[in-house]
Each structure stands twice: as structure tokens, then as C-alpha cells.
C-alpha atoms as a PDB file:
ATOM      1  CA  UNK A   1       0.000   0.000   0.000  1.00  0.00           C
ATOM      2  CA  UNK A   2       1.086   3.501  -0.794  1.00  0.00           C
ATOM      3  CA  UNK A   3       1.150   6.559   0.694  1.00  0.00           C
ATOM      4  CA  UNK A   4      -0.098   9.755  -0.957  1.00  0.00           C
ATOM      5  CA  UNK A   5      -0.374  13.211   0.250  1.00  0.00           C
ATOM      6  CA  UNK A   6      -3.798  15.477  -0.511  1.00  0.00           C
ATOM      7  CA  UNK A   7      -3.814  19.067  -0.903  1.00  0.00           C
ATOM      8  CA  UNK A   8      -6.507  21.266  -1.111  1.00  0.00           C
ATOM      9  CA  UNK A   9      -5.256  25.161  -2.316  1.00  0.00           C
ATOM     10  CA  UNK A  10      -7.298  28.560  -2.130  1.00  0.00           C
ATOM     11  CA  UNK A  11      -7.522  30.475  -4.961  1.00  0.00           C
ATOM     12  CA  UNK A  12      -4.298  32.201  -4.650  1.00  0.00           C
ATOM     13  CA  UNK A  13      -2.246  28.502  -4.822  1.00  0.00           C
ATOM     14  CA  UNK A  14      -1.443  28.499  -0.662  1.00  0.00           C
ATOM     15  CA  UNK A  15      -2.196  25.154   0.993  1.00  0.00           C
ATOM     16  CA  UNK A  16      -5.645  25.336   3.157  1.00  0.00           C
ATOM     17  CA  UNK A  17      -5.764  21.737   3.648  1.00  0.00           C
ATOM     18  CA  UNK A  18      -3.388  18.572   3.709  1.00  0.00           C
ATOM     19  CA  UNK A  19      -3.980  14.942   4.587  1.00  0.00           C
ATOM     20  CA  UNK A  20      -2.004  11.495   4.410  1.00  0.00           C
ATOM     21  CA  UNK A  21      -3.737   9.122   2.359  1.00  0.00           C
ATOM     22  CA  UNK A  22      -3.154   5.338   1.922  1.00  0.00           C
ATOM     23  CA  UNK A  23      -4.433   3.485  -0.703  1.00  0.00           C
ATOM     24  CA  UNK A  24      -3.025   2.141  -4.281  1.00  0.00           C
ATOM     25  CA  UNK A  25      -6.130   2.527  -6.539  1.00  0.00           C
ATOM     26  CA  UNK A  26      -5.322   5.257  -8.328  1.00  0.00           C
ATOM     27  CA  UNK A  27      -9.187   5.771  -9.706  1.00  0.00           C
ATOM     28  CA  UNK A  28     -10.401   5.817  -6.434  1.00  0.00           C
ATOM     29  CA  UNK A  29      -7.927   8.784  -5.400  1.00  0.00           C
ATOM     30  CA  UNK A  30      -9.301  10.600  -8.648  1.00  0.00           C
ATOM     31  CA  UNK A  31     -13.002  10.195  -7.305  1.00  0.00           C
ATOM     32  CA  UNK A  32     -11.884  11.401  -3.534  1.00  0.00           C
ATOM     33  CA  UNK A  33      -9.964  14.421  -5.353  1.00  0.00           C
ATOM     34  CA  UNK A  34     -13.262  15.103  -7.650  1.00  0.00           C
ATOM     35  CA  UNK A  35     -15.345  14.756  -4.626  1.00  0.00           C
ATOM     36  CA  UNK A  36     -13.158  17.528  -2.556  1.00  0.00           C
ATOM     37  CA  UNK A  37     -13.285  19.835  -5.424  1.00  0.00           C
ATOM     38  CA  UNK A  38     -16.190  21.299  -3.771  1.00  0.00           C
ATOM     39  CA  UNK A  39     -14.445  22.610  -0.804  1.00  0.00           C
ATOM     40  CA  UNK A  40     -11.367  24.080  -2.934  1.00  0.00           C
ATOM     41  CA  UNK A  41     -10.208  25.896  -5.430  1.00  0.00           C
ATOM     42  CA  UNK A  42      -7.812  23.499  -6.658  1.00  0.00           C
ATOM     43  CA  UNK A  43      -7.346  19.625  -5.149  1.00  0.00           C
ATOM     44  CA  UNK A  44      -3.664  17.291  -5.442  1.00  0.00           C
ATOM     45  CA  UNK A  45      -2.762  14.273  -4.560  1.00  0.00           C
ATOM     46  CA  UNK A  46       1.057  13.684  -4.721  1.00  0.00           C
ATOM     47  CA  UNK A  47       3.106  10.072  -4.603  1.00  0.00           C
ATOM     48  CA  UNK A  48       6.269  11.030  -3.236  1.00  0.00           C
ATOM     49  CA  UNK A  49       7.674  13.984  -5.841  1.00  0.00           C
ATOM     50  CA  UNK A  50       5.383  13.012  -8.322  1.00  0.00           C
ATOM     51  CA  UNK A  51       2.053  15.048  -8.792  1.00  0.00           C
ATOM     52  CA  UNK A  52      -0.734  12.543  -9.900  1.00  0.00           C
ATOM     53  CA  UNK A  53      -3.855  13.959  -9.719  1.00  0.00           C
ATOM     54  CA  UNK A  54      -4.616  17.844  -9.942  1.00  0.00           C
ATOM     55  CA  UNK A  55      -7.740  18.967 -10.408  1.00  0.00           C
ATOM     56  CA  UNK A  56      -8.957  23.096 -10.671  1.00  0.00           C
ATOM     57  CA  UNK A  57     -12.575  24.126 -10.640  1.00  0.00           C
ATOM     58  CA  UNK A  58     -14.003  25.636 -13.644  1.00  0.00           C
ATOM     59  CA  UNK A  59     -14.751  29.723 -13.648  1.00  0.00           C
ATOM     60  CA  UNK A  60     -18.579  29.322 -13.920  1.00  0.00           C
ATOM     61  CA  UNK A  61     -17.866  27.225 -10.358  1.00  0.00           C
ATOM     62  CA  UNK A  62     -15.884  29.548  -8.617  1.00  0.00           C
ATOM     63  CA  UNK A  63     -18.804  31.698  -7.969  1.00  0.00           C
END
């Protein structure tokens, strides 16, 4: 099992929000990031150095 690292970033790029994750389905981290989208501006989940998921919401959602 791996471990990953969320972030969840404001709108100007700080960090608001970081958890350790464990897991190693890689489509189930892309649901969890989708699902957090609501609460930030923009969502990552790293492996190590390696960004894997990053996800931004849309303009018409930033309102």
C-alpha cells in the first residue's frame, strides 16, 4: 500500500488543507480528489515527488 499526500489550495495557490492518504487505486484517489473539489479551489494528490492527480474548478464554479 502507498502513501499519498492530498492538498486542497485557495484560490491564490497556498495550501488550506493537507492529509495522508493510503491506498493504491489510483481511480479511487481521482473520485476522492473530484469529490473535494467542492471545498477548494484546486485539489492534489502527490506520490512522493510526483504530482498525480490535480484537479482546478471551472470559472462558472468559482462563484
Amino acid at each position: 500500500m502507498s502513501e499519498f499526500l492530498f492538498y486542497g489550495l485557495d484560490e491564490a495557490g497556498q495550501t488550506a488543507f493537507s492529509e495522508r492518504l493510503q491506498g493504491s487505486d489510483t481511480e479511487a484517489l481521482r473520485t476522492l480528489a473530484r469529490e473535494r473539489l467542492s471545498r477548494f479551489h484546486t485539489v492534489e494528490i502527490w506520490q512522493g515527488p510526483l504530482c498525480i492527480v490535480r484537479l482546478r474548478r471551472k470559472a462558472a464554479e468559482q462563484a
